[in-house]
C-alpha atoms as a PDB file:
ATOM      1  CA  UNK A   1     112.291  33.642  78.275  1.00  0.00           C
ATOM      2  CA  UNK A   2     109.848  31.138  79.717  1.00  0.00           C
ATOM      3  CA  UNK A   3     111.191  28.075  80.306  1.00  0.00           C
ATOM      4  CA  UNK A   4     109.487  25.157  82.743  1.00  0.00           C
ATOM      5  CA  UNK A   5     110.113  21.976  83.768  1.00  0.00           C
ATOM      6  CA  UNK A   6     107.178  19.512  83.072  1.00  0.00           C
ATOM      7  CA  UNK A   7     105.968  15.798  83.961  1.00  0.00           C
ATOM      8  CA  UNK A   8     107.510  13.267  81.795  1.00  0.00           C
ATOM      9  CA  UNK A   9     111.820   6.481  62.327  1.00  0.00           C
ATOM     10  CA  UNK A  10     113.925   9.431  61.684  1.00  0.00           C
ATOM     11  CA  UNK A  11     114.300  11.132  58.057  1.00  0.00           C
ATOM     12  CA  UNK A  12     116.799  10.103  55.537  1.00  0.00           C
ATOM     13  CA  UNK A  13     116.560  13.993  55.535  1.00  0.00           C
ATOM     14  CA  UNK A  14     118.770  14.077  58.550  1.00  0.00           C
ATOM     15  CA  UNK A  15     121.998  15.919  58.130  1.00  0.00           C
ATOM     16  CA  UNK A  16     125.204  14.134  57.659  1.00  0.00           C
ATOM     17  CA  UNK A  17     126.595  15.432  61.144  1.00  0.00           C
ATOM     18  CA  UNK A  18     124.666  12.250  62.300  1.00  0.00           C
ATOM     19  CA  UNK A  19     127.409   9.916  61.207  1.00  0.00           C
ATOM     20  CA  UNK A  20     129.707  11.638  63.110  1.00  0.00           C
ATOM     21  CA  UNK A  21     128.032   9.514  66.023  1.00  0.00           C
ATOM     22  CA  UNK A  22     124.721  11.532  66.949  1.00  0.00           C
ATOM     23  CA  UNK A  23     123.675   8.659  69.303  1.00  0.00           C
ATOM     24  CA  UNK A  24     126.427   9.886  71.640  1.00  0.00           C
ATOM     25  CA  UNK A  25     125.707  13.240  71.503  1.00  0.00           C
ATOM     26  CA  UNK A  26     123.406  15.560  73.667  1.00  0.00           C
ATOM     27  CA  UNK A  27     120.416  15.958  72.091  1.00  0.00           C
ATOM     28  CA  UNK A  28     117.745  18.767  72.264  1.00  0.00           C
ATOM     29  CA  UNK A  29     114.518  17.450  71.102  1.00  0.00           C
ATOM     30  CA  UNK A  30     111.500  19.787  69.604  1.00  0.00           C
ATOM     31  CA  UNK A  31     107.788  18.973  69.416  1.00  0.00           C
ATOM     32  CA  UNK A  32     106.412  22.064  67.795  1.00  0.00           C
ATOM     33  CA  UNK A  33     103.262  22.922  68.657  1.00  0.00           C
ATOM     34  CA  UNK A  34     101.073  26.192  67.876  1.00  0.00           C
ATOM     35  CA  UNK A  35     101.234  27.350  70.987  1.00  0.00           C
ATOM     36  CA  UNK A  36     104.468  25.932  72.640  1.00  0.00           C
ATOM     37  CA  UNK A  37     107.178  23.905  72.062  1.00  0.00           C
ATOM     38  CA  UNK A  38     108.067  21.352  73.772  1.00  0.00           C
ATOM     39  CA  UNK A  39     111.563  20.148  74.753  1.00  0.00           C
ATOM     40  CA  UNK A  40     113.443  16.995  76.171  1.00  0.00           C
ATOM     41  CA  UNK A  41     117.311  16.394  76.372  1.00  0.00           C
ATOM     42  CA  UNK A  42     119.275  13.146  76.312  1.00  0.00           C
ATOM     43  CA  UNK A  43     122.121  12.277  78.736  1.00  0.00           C
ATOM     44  CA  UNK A  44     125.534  12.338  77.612  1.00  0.00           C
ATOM     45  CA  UNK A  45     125.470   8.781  76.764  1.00  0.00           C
ATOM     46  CA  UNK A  46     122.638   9.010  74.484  1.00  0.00           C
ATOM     47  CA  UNK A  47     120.504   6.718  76.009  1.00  0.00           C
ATOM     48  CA  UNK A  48     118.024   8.390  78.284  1.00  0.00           C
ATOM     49  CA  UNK A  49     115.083  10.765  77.693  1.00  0.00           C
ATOM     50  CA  UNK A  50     113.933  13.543  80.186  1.00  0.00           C
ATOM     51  CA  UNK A  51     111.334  16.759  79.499  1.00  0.00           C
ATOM     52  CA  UNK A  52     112.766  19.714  79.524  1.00  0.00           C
ATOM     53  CA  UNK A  53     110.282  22.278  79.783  1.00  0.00           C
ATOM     54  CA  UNK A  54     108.811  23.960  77.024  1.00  0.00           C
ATOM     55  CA  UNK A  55     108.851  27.647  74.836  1.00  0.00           C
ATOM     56  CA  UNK A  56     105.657  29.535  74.790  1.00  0.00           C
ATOM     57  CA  UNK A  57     105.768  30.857  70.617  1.00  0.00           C
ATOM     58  CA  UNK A  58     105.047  34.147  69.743  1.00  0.00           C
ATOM     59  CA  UNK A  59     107.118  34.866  66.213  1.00  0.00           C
ATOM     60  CA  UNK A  60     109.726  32.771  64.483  1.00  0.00           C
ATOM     61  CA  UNK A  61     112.720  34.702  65.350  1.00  0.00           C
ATOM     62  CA  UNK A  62     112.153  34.690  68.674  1.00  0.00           C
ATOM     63  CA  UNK A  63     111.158  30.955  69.227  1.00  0.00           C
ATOM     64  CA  UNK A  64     114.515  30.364  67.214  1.00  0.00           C
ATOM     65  CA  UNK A  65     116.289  32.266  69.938  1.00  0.00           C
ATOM     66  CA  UNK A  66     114.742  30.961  72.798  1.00  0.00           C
ATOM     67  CA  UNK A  67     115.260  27.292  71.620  1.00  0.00           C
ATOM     68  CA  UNK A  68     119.035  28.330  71.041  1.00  0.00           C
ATOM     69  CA  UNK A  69     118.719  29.824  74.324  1.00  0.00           C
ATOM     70  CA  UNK A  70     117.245  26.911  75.842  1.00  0.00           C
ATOM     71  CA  UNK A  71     120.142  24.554  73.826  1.00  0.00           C
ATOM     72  CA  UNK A  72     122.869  26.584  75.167  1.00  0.00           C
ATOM     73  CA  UNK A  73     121.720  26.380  78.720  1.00  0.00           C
ATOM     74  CA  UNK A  74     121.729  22.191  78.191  1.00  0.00           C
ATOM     75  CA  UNK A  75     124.970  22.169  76.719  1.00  0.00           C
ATOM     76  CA  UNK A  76     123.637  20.194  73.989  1.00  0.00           C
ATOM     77  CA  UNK A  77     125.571  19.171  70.378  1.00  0.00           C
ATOM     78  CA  UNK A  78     122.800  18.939  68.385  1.00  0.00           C
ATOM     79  CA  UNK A  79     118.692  19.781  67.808  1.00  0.00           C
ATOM     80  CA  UNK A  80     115.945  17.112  66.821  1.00  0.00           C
ATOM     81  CA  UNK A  81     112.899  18.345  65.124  1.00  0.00           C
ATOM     82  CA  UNK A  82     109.948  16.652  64.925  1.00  0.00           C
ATOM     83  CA  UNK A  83     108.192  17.072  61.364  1.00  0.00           C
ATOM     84  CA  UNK A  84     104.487  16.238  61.361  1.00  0.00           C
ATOM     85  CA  UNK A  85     104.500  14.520  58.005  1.00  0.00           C
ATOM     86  CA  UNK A  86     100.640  13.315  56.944  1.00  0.00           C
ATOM     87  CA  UNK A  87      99.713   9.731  57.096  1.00  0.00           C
ATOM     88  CA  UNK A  88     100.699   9.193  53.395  1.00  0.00           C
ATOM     89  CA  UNK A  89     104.244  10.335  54.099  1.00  0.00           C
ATOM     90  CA  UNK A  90     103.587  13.452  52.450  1.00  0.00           C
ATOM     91  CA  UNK A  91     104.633  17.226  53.950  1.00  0.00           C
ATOM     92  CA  UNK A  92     101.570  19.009  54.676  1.00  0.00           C
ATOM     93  CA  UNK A  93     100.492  22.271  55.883  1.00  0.00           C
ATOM     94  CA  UNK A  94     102.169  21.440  59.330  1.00  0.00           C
ATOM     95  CA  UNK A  95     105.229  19.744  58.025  1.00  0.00           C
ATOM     96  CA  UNK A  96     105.831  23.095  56.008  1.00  0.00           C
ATOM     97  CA  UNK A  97     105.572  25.123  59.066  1.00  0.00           C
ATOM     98  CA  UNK A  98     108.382  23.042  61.109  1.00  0.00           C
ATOM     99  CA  UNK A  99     110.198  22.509  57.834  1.00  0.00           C
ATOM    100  CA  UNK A 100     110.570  26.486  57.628  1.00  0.00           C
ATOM    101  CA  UNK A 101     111.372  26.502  61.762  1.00  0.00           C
ATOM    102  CA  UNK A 102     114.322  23.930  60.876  1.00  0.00           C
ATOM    103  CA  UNK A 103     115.608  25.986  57.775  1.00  0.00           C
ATOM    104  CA  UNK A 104     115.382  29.385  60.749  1.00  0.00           C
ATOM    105  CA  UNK A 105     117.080  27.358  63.354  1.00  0.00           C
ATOM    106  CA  UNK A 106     119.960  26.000  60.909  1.00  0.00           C
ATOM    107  CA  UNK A 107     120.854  29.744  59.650  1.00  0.00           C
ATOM    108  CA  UNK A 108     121.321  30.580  63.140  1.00  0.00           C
ATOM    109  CA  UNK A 109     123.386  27.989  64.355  1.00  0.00           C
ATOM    110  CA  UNK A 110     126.327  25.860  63.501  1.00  0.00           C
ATOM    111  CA  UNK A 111     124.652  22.606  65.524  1.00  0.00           C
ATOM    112  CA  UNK A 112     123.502  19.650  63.463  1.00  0.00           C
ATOM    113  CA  UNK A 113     119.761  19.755  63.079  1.00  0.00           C
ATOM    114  CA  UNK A 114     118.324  16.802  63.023  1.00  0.00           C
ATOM    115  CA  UNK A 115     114.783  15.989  61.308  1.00  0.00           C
ATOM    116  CA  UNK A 116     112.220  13.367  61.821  1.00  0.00           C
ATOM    117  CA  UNK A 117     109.009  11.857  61.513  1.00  0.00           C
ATOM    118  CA  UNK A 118     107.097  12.655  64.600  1.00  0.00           C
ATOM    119  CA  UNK A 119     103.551  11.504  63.697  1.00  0.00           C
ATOM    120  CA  UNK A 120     101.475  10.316  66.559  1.00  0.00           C
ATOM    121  CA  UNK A 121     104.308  11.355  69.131  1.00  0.00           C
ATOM    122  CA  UNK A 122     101.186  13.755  70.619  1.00  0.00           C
ATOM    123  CA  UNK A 123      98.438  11.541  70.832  1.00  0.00           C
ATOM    124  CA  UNK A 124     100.827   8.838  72.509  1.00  0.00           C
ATOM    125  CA  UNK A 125     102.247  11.225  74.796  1.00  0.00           C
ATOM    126  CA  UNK A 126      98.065  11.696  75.759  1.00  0.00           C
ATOM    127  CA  UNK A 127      98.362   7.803  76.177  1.00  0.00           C
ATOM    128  CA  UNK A 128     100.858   7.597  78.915  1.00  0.00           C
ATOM    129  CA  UNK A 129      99.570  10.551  80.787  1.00  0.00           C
ATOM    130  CA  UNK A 130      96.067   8.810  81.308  1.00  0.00           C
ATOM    131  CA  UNK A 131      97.950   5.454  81.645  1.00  0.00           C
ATOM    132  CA  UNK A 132      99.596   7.190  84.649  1.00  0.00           C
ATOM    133  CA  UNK A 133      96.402   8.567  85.918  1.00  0.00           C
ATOM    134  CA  UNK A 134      96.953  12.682  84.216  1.00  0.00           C
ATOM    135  CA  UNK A 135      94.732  14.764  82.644  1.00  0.00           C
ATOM    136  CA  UNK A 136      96.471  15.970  79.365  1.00  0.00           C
ATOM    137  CA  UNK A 137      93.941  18.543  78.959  1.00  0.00           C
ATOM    138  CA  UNK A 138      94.959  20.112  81.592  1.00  0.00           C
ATOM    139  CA  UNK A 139      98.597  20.631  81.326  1.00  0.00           C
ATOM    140  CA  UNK A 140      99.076  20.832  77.426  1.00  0.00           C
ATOM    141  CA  UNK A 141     102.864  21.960  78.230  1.00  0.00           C
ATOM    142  CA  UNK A 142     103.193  18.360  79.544  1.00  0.00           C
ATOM    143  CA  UNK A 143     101.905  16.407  76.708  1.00  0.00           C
ATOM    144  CA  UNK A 144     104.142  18.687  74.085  1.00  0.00           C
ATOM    145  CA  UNK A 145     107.582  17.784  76.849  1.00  0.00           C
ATOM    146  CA  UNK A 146     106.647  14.323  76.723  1.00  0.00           C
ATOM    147  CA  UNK A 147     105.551  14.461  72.973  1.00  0.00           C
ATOM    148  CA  UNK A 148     109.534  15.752  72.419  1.00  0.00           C
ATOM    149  CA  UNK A 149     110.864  12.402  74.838  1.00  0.00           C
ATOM    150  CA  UNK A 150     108.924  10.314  72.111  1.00  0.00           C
ATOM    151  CA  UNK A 151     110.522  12.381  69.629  1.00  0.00           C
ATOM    152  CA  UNK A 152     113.730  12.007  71.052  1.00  0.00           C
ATOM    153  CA  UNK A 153     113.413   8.693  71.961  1.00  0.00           C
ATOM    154  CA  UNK A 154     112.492   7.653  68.818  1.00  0.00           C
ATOM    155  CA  UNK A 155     115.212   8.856  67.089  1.00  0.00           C
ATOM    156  CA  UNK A 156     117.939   7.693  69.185  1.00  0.00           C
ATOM    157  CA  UNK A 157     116.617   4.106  69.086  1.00  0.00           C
ATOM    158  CA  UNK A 158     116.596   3.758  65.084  1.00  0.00           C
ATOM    159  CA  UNK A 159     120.221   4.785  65.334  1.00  0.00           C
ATOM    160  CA  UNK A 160     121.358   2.184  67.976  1.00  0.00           C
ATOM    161  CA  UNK A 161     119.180  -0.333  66.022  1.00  0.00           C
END
């Protein structure tokens, strides 16, 4: 497995785990991409963000296991999922594609799985890297690692607000 370390509104479809106090948990956030995935894991308090490398994909069961992998390894409690929903709200080609990742990653494991709206989370992460003087088209990995902070972010702060 290929993991690396890069640069640095949630669904009422979450699962009910979440009550159980999710904003305390550690989190493994996932911005899937075609060609990667992207990761970032909260602290044990729930309140900070950090990349944490990325998957290169090749077939579903194996990005499954790698992400498991890659959970396992960061001692995590739970998984956040990004779902690219279209600007109307409604689940499009791309949504369908994660949508079938989450339903592979929840037969596999017994770890809440968490989903949520991650539009724009990839065109802001392209923000902050030129903000900070980086060329996201060069290091794709980076902009999917800090697309899943956003993600992560994101979803921790509409629970603590």
């Amino acid at each position: 497995m290929k993991l690396s370390q890069g640069s640095p509104s949630w669904s009422s479809r979450a699962c009910p785990e979440f009550d159980k106090g999710a904003e305390t948990l550690r989190l493994l956030a996932l911005d899937l991409g075609e060609k990667r995935i992207g990761l970032a894991v909260s602290g044990p308090e729930g309140r900070l963000t950090l990349p944490a490398g990325h998957v290169q994909r090749t077939k579903l069961v194996e990005d499954v296991r790698r992400v498991l992998e890659a959970a396992g390894e960061r001692r995590v409690e739970g998984l956040v999922v990004g779902i690219p929903y279209s600007l109307n709200g409604e689940t499009g080609p791309q949504a369908k594609r994660a949508l079938v990742f989450v339903r592979a990653l929840r037969k596999q494991t017994s770890l809440p799985v968490h989903e949520t709206d991650e539009r724009y989370t990839s065109v802001e992460a392209e923000a902050l890297m030129r903000e900070a003087g980086r060329q996201p088209s060069r290091d794709r990995a980076a902009v999917d690692e800090a697309a899943a902070v956003l993600i992560l972010q994101r979803f921790l702060d509409a629970r603590t607000a």
